[in-house]
PDB file of N, CA and C in Angstrom:
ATOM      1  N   UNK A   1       4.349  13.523 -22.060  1.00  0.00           N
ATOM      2  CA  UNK A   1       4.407  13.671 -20.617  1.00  0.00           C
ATOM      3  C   UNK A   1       5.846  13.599 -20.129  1.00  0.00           C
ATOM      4  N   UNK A   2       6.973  12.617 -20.868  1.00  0.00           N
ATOM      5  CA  UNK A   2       8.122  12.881 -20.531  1.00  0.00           C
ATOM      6  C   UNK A   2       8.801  13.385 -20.396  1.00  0.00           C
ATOM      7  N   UNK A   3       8.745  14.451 -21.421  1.00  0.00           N
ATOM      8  CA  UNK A   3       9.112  15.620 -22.458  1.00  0.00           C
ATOM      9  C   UNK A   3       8.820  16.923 -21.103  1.00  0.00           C
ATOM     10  N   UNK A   4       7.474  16.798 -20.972  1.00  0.00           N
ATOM     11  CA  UNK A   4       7.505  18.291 -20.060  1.00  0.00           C
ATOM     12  C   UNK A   4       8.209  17.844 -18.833  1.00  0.00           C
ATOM     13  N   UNK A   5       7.788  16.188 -17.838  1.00  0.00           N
ATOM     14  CA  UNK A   5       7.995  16.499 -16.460  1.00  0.00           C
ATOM     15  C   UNK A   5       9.071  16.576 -16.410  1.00  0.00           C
ATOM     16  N   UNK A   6      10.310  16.079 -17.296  1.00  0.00           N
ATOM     17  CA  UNK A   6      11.400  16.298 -17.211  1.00  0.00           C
ATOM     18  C   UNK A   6      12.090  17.743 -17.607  1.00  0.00           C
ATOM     19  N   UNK A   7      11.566  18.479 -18.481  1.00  0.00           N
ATOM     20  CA  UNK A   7      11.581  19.902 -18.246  1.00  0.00           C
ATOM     21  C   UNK A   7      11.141  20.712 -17.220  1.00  0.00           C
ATOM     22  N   UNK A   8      10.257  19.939 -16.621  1.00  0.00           N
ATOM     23  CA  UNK A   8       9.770  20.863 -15.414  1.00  0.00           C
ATOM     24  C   UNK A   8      10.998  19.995 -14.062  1.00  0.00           C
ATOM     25  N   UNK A   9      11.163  19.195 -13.850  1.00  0.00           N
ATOM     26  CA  UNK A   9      12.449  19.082 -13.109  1.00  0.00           C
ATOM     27  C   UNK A   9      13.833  19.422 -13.359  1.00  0.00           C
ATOM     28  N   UNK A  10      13.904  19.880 -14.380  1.00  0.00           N
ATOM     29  CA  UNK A  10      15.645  20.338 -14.840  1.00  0.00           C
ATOM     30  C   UNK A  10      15.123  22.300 -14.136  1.00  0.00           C
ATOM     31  N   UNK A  11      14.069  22.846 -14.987  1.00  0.00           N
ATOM     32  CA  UNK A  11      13.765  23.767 -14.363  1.00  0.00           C
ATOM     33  C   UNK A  11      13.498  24.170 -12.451  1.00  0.00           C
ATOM     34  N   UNK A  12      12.724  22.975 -11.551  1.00  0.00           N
ATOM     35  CA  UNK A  12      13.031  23.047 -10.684  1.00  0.00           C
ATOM     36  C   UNK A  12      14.329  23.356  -9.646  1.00  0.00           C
ATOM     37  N   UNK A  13      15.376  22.289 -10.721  1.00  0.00           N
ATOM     38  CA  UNK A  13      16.755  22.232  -9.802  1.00  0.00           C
ATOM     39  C   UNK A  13      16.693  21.357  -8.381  1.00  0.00           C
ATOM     40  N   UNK A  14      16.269  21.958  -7.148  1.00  0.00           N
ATOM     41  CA  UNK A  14      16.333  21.098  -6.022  1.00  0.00           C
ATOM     42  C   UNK A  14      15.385  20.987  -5.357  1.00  0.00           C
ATOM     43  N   UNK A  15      13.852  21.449  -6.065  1.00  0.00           N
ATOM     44  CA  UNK A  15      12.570  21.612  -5.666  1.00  0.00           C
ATOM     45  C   UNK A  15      12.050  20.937  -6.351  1.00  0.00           C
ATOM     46  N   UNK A  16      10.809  20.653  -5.275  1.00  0.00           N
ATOM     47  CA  UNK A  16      10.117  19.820  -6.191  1.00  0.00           C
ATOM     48  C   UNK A  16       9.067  19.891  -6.990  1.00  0.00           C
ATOM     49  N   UNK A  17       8.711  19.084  -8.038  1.00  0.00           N
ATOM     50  CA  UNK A  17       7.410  19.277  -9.056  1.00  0.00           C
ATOM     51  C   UNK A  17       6.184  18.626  -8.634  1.00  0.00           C
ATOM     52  N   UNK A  18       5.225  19.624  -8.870  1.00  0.00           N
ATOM     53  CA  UNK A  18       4.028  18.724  -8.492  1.00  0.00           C
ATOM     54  C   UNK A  18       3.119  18.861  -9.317  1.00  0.00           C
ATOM     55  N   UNK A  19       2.291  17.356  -9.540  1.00  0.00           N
ATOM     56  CA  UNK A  19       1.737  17.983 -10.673  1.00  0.00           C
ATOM     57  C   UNK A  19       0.054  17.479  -9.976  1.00  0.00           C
ATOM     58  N   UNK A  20      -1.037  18.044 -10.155  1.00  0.00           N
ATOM     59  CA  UNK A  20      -2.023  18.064  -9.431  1.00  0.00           C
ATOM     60  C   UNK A  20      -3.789  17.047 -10.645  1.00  0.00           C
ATOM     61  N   UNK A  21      -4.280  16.531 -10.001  1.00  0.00           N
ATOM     62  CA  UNK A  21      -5.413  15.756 -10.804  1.00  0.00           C
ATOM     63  C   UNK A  21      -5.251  14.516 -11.464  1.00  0.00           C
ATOM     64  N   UNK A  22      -6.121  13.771 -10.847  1.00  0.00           N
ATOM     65  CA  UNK A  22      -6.298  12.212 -11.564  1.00  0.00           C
ATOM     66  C   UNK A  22      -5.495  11.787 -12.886  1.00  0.00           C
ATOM     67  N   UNK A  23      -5.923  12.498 -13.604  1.00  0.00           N
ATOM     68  CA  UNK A  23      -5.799  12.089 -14.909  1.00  0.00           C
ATOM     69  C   UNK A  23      -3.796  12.418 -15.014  1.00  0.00           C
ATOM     70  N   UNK A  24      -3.365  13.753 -14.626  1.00  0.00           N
ATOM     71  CA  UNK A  24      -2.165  13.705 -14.960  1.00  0.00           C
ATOM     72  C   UNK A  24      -1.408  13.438 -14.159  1.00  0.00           C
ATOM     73  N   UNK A  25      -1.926  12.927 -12.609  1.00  0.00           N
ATOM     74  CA  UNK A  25      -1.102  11.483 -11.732  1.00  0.00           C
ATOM     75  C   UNK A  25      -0.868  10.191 -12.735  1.00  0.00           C
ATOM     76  N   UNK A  26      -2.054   9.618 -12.902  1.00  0.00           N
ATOM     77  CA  UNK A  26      -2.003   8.625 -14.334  1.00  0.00           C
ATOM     78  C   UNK A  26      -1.199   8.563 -15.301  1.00  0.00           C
ATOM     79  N   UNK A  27      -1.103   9.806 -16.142  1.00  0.00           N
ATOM     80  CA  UNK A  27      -0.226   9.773 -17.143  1.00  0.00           C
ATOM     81  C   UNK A  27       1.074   9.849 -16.673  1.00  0.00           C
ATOM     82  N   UNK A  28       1.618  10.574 -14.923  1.00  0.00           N
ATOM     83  CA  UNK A  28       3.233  10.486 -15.167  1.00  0.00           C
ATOM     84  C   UNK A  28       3.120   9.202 -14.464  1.00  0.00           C
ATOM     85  N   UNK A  29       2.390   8.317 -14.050  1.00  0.00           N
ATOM     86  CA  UNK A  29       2.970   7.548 -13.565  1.00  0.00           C
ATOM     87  C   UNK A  29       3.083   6.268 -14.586  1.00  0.00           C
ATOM     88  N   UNK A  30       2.304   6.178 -15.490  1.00  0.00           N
ATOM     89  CA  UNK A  30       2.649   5.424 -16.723  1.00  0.00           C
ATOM     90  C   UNK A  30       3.667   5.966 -17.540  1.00  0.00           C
ATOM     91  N   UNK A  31       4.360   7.249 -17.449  1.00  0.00           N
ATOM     92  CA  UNK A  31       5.010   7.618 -17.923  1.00  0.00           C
ATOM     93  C   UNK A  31       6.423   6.850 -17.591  1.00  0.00           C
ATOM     94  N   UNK A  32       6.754   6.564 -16.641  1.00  0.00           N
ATOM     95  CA  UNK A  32       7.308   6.406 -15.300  1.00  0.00           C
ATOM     96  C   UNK A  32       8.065   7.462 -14.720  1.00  0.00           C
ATOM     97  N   UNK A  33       7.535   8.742 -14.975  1.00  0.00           N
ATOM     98  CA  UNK A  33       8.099   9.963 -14.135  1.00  0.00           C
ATOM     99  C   UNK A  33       7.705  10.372 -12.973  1.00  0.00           C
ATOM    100  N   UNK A  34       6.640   9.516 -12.227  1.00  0.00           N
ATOM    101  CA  UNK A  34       6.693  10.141 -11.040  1.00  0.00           C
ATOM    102  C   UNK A  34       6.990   9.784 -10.158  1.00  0.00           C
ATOM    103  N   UNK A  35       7.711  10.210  -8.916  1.00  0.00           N
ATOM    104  CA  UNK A  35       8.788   9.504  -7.868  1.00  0.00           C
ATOM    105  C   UNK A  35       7.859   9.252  -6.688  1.00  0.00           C
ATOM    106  N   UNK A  36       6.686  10.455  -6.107  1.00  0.00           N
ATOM    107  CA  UNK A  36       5.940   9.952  -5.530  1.00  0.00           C
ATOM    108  C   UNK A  36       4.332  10.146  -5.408  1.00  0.00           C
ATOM    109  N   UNK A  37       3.952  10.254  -4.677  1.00  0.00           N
ATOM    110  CA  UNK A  37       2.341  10.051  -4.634  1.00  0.00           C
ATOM    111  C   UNK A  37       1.369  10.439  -3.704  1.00  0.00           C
ATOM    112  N   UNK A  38       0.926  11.498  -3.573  1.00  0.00           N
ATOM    113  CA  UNK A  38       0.083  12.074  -1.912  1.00  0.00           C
ATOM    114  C   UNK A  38      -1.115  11.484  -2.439  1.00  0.00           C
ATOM    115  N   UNK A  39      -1.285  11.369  -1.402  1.00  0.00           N
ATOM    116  CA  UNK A  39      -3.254  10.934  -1.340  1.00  0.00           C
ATOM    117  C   UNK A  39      -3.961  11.846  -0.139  1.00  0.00           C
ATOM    118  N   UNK A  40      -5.090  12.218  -0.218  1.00  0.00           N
ATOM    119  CA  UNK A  40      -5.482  12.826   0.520  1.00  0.00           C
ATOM    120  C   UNK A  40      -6.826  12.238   0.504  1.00  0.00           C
ATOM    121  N   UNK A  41      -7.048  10.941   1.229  1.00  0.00           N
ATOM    122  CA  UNK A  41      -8.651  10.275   1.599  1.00  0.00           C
ATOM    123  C   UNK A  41      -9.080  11.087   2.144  1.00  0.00           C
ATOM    124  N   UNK A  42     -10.531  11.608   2.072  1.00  0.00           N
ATOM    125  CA  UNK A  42     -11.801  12.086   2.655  1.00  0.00           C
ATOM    126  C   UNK A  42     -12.757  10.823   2.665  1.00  0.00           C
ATOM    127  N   UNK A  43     -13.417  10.144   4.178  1.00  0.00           N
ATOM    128  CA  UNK A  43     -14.678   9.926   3.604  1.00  0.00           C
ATOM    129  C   UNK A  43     -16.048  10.079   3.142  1.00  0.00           C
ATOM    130  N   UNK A  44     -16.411  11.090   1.657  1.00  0.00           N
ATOM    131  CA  UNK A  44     -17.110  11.186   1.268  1.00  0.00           C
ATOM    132  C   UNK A  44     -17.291  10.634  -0.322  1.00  0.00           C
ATOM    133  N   UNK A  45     -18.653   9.491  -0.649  1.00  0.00           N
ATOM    134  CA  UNK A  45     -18.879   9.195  -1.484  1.00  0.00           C
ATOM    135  C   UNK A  45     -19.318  10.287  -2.920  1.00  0.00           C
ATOM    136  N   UNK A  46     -18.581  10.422  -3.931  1.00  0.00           N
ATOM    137  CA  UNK A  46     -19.315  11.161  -4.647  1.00  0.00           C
ATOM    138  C   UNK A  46     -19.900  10.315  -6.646  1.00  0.00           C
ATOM    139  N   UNK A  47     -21.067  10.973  -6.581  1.00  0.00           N
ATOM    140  CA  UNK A  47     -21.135  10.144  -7.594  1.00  0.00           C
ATOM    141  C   UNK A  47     -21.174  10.272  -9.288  1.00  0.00           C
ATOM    142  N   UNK A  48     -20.199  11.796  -9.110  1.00  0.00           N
ATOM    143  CA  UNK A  48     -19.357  11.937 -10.461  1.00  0.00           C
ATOM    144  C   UNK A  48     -17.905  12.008  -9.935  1.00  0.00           C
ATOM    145  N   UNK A  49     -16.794  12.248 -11.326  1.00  0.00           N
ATOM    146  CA  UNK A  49     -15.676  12.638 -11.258  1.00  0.00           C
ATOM    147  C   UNK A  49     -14.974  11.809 -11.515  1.00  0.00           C
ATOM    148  N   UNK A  50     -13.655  11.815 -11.082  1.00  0.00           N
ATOM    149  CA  UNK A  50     -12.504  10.966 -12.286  1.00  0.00           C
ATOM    150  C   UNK A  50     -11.819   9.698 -11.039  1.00  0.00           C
ATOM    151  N   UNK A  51     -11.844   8.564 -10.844  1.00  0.00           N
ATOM    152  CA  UNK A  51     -11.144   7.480 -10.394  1.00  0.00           C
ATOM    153  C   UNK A  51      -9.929   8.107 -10.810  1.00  0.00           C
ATOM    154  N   UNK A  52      -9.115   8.163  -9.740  1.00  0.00           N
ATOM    155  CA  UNK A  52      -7.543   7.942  -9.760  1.00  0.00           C
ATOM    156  C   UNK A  52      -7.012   7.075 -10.328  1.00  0.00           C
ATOM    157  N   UNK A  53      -7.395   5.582 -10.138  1.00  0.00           N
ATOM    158  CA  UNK A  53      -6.515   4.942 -11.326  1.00  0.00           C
ATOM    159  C   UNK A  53      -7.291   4.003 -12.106  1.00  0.00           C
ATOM    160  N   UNK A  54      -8.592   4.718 -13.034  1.00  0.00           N
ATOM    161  CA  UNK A  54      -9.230   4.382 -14.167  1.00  0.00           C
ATOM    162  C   UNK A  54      -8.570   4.317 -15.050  1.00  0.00           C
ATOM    163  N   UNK A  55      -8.463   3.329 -16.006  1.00  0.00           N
ATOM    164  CA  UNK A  55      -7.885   2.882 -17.103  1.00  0.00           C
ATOM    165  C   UNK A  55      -6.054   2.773 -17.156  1.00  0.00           C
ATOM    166  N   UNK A  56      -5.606   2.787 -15.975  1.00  0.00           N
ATOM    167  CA  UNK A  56      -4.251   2.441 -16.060  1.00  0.00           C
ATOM    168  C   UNK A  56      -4.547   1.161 -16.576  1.00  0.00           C
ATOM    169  N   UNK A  57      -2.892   0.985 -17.027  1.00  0.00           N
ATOM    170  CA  UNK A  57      -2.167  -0.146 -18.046  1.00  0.00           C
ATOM    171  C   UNK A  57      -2.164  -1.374 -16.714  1.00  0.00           C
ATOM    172  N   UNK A  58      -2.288  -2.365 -17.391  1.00  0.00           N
ATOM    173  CA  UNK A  58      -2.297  -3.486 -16.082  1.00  0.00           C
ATOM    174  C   UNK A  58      -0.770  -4.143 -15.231  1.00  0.00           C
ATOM    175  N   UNK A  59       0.203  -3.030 -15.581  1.00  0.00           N
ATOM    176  CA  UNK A  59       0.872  -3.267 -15.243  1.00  0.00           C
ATOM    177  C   UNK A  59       1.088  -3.164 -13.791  1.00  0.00           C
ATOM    178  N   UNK A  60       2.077  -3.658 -13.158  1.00  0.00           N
ATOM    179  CA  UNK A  60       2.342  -3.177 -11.535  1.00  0.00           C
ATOM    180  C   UNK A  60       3.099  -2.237 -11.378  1.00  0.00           C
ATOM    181  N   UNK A  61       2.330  -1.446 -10.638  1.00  0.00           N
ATOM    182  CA  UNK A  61       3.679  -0.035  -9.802  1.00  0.00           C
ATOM    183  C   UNK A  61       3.169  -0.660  -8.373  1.00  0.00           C
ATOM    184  N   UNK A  62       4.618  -0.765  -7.470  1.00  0.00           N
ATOM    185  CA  UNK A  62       4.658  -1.028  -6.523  1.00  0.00           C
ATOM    186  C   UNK A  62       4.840   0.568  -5.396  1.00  0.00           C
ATOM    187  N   UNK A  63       4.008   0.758  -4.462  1.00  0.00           N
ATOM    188  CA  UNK A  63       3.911   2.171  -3.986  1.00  0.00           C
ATOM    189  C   UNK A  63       4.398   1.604  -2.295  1.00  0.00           C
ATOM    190  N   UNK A  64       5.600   1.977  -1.673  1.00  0.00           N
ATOM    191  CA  UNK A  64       5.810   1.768  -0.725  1.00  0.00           C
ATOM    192  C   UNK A  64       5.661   3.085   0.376  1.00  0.00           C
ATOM    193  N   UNK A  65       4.642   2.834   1.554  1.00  0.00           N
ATOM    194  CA  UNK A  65       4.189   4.208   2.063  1.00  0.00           C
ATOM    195  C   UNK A  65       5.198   5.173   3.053  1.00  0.00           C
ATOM    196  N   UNK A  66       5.452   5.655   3.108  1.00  0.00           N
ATOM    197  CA  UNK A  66       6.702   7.240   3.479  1.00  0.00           C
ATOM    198  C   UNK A  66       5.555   7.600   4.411  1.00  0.00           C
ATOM    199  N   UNK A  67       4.119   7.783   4.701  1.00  0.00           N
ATOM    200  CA  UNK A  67       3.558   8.531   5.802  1.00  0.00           C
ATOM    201  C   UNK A  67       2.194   8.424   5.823  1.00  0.00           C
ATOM    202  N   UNK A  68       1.783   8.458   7.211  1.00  0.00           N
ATOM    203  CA  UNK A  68       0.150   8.294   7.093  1.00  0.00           C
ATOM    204  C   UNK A  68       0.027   8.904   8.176  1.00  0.00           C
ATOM    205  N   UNK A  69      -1.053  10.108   7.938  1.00  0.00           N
ATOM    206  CA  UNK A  69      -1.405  11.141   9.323  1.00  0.00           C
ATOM    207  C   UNK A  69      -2.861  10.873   8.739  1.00  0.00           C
ATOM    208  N   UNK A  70      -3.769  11.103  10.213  1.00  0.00           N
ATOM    209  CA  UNK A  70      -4.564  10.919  10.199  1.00  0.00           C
ATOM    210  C   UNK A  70      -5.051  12.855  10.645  1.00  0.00           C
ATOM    211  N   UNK A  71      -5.606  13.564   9.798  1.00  0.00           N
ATOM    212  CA  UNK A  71      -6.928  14.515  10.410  1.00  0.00           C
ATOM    213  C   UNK A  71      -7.992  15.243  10.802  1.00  0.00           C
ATOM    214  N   UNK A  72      -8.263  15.989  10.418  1.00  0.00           N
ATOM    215  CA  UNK A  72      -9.975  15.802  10.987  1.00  0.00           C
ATOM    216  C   UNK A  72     -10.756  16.178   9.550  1.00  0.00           C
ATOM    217  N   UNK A  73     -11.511  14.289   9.602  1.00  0.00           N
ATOM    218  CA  UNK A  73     -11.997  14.395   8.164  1.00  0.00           C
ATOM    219  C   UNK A  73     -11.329  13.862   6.991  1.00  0.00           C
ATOM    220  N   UNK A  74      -9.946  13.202   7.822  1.00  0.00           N
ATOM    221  CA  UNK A  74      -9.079  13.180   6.340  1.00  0.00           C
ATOM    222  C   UNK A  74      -7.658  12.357   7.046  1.00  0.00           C
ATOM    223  N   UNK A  75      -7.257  11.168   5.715  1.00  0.00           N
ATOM    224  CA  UNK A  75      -6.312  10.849   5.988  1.00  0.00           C
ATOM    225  C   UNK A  75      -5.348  11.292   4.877  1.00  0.00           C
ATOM    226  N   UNK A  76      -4.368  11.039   5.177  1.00  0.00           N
ATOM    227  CA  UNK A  76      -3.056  11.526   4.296  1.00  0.00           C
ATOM    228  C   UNK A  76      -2.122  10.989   3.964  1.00  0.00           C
ATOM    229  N   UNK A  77      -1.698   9.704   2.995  1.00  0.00           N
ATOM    230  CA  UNK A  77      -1.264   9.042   2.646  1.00  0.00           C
ATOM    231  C   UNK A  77       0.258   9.653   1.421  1.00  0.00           C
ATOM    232  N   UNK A  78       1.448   9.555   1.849  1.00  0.00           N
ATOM    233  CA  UNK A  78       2.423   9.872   0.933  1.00  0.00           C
ATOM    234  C   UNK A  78       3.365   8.261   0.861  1.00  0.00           C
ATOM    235  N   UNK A  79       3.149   7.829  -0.547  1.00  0.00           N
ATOM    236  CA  UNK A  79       3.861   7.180  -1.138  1.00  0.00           C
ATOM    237  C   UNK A  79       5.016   7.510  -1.922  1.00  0.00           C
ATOM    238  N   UNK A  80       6.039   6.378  -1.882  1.00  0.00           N
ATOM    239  CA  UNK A  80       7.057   6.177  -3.042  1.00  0.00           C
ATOM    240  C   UNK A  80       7.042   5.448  -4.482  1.00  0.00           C
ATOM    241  N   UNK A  81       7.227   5.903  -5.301  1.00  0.00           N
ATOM    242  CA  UNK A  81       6.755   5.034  -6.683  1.00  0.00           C
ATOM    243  C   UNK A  81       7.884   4.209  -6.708  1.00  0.00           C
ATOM    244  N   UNK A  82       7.858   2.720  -6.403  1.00  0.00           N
ATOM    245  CA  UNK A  82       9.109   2.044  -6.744  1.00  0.00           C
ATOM    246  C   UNK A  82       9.627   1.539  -7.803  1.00  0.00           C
ATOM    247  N   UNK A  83      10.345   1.685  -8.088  1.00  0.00           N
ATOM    248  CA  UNK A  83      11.155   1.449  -9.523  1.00  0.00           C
ATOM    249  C   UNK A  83      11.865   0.431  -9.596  1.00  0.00           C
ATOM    250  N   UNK A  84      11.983  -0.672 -10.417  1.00  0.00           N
ATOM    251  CA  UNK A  84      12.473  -1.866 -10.291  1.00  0.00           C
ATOM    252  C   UNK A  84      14.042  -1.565 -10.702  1.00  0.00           C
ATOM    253  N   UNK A  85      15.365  -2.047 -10.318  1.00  0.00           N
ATOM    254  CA  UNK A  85      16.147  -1.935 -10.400  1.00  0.00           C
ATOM    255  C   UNK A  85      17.306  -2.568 -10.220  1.00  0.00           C
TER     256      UNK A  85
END
């Protein structure tokens, strides 16, 4: 996972990468390649499909929030992945 997102950001240049679905939010963010984080809440219960953060490592990522719009049907949550430093 390191290997590509960082190929896919040298390839970007000054744009950004996005990479889309549960599972490979998960992996860059255990990776620690990913800088940030959209969420897009709906409230609707469903009762298949993939938890966003099923089986992460028990470690802490601290997500400090950059934006919250609320609209119809849907909130919209953009986080920062914070990086200890």
């Amino acid at each position: 996972m390191t290997a590509a997102m960082n190929a896919a950001k040298d390839a970007a240049g000054d744009k950004d990468v996005l990479v889309h679905g549960a599972r490979t939010a998960r992996l860059a963010l255990d990776a620690g390649v990913l800088d940030e984080l959209q969420i897009h809440l709906v409230p609707v219960l469903l009762g298949q499909g993939e938890p966003l953060f099923a089986d992460m490592p028990p470690d802490h990522i601290e997500l400090e929030l950059l934006r919250a719009a609320d609209g119809a049907g849907v909130t919209h949550l953009r986080y920062r992945v914070r990086t200890e430093g």
